[in-house]
PDB file of N, CA and C in Angstrom:
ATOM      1  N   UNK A   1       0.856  -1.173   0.000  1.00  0.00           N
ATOM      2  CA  UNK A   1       0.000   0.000   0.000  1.00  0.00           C
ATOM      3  C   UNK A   1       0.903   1.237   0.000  1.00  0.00           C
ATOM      4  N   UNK A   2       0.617   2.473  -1.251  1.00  0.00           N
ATOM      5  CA  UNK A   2       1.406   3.022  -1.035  1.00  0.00           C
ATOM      6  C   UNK A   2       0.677   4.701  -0.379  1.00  0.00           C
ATOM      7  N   UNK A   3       1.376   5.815  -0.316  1.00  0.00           N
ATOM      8  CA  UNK A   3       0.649   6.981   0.661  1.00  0.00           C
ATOM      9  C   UNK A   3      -0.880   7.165  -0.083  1.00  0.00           C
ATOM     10  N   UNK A   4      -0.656   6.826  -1.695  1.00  0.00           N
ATOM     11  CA  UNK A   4      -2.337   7.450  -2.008  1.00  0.00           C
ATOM     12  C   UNK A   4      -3.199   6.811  -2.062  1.00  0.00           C
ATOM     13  N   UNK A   5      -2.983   4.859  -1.989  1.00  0.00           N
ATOM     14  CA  UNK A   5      -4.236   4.230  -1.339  1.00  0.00           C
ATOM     15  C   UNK A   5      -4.519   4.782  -0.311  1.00  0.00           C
ATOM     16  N   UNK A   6      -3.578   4.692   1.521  1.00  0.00           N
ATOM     17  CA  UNK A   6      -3.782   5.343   2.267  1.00  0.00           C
ATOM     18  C   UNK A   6      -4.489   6.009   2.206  1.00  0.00           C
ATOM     19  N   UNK A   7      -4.469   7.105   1.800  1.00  0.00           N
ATOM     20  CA  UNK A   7      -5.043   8.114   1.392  1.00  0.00           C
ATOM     21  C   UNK A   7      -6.773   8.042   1.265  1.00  0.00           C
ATOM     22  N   UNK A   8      -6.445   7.875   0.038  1.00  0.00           N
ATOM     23  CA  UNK A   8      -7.743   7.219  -0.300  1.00  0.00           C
ATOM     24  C   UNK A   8      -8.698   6.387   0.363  1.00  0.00           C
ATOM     25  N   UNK A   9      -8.319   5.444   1.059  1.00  0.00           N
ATOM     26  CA  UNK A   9      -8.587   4.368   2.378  1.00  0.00           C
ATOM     27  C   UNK A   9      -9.433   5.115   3.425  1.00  0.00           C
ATOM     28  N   UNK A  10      -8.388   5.814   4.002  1.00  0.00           N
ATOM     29  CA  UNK A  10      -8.694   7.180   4.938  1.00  0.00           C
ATOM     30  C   UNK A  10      -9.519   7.847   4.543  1.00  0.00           C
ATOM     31  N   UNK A  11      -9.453   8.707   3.501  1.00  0.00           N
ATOM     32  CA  UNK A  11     -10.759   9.513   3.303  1.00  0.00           C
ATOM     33  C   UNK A  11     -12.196   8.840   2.946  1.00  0.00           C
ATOM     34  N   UNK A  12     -12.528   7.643   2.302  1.00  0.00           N
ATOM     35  CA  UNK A  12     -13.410   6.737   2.257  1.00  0.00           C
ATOM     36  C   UNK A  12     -13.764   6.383   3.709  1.00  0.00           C
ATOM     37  N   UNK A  13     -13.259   6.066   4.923  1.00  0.00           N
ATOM     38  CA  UNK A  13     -13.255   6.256   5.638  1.00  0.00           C
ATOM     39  C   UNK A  13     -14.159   6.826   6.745  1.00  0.00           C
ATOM     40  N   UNK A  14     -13.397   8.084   6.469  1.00  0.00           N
ATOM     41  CA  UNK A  14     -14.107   9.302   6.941  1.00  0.00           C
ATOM     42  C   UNK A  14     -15.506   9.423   6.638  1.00  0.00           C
ATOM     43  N   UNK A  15     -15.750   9.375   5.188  1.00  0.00           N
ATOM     44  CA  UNK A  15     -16.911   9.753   4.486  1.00  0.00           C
ATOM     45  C   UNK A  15     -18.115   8.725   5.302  1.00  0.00           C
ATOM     46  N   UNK A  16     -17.354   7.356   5.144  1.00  0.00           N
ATOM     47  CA  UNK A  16     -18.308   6.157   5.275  1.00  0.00           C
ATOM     48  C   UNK A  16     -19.338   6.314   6.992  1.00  0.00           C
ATOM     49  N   UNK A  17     -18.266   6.782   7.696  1.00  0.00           N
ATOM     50  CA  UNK A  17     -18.919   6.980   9.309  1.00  0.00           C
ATOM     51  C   UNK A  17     -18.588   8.433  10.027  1.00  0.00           C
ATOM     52  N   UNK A  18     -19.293   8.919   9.420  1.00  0.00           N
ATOM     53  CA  UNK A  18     -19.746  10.543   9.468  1.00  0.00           C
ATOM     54  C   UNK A  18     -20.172  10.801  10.820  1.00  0.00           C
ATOM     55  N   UNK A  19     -21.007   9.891  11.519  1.00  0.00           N
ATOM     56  CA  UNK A  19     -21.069  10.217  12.877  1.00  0.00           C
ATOM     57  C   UNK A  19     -20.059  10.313  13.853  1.00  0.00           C
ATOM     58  N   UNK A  20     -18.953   9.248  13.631  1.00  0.00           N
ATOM     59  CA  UNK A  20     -17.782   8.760  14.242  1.00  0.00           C
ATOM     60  C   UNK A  20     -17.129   9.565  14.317  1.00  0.00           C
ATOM     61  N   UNK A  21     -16.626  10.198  13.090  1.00  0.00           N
ATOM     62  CA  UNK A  21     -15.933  11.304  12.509  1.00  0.00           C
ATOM     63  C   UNK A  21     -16.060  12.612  13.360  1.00  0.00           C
ATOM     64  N   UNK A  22     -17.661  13.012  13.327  1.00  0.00           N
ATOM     65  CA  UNK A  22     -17.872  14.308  13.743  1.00  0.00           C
ATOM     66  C   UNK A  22     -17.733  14.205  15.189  1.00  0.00           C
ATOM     67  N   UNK A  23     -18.096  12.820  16.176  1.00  0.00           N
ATOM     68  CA  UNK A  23     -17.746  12.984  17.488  1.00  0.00           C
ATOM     69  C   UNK A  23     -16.613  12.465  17.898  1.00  0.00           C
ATOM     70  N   UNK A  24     -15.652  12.154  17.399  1.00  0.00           N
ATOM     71  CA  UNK A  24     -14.110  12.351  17.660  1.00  0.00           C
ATOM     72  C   UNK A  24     -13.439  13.685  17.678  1.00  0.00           C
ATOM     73  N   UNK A  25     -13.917  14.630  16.306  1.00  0.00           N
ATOM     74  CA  UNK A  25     -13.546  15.571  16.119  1.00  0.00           C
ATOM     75  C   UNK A  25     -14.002  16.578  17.116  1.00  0.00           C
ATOM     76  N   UNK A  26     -14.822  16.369  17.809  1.00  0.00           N
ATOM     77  CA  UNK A  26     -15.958  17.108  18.500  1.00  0.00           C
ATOM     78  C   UNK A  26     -15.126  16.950  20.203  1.00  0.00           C
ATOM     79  N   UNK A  27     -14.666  15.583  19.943  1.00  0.00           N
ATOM     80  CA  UNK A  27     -14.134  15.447  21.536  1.00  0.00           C
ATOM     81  C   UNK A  27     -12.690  15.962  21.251  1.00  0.00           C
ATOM     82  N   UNK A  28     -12.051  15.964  20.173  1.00  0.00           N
ATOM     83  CA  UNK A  28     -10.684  16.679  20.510  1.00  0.00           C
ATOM     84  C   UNK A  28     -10.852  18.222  20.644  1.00  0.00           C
ATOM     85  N   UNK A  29     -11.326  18.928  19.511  1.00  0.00           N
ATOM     86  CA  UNK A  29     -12.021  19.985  19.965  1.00  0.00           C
ATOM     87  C   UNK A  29     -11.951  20.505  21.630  1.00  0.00           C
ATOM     88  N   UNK A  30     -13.185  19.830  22.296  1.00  0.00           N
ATOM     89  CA  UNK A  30     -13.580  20.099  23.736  1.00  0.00           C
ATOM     90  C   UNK A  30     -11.860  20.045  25.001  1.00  0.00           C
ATOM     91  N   UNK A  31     -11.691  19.111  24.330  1.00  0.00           N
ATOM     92  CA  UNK A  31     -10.079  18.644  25.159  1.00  0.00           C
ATOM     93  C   UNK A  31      -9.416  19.282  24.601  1.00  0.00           C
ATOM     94  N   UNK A  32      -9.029  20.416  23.710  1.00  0.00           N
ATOM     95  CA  UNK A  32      -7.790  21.562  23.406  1.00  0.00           C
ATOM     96  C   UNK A  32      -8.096  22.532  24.301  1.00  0.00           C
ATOM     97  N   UNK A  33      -9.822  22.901  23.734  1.00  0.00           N
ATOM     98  CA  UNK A  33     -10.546  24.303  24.447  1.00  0.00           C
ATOM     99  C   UNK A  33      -9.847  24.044  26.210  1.00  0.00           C
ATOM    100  N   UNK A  34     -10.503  22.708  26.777  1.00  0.00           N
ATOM    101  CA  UNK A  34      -9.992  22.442  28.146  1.00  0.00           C
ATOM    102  C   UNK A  34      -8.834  22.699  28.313  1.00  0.00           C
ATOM    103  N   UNK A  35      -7.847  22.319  27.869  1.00  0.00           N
ATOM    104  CA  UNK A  35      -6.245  22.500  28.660  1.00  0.00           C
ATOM    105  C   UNK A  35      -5.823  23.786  27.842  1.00  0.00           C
ATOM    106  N   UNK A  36      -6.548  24.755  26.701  1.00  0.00           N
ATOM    107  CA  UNK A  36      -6.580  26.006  26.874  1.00  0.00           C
ATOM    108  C   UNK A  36      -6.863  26.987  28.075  1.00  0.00           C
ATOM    109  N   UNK A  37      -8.209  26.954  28.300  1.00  0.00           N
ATOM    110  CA  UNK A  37      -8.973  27.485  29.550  1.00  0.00           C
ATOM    111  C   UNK A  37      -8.237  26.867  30.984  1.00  0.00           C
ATOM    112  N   UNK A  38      -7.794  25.945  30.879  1.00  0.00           N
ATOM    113  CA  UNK A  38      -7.327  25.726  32.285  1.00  0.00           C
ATOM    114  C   UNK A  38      -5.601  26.303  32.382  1.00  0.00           C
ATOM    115  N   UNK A  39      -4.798  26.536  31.481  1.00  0.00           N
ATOM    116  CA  UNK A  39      -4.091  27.299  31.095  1.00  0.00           C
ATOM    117  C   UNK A  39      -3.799  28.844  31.515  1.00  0.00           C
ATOM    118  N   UNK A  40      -5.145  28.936  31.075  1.00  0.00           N
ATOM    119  CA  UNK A  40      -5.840  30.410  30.826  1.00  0.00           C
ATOM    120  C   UNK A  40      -6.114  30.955  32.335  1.00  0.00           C
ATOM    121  N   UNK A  41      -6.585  29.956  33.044  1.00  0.00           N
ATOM    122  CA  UNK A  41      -7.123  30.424  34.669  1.00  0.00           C
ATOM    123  C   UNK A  41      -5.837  30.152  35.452  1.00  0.00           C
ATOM    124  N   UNK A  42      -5.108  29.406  35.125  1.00  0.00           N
ATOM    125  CA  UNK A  42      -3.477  29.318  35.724  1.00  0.00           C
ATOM    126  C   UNK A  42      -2.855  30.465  35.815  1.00  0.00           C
ATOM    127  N   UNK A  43      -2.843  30.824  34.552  1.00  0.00           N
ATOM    128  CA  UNK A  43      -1.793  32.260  34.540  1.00  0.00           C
ATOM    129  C   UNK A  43      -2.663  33.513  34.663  1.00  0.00           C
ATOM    130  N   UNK A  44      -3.788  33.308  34.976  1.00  0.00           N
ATOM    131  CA  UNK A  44      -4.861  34.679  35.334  1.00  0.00           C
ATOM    132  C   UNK A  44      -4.276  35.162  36.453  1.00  0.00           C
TER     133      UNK A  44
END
């Protein structure tokens, strides 16, 4: 397999479980914002 099956693999992927997708993305999201804001109230 070379990078643009990968590729390809991956983005098929993505497409195929759209729910999965959006709440992974959704939980990394929430967990940056968090150790932003807690960051944020540290050095306040």
């Amino acid at each position: 397999m070379n990078l643009d099956e990968g590729l390809r693999l991956a983005w098929q992927t993505v497409i195929a479980n759209k729910l999965r997708t959006f709440l992974t993305t959704l939980g990394i999201v929430i967990g940056v914002m968090s150790v932003i804001g807690m960051m944020s109230i540290i050095n306040a």
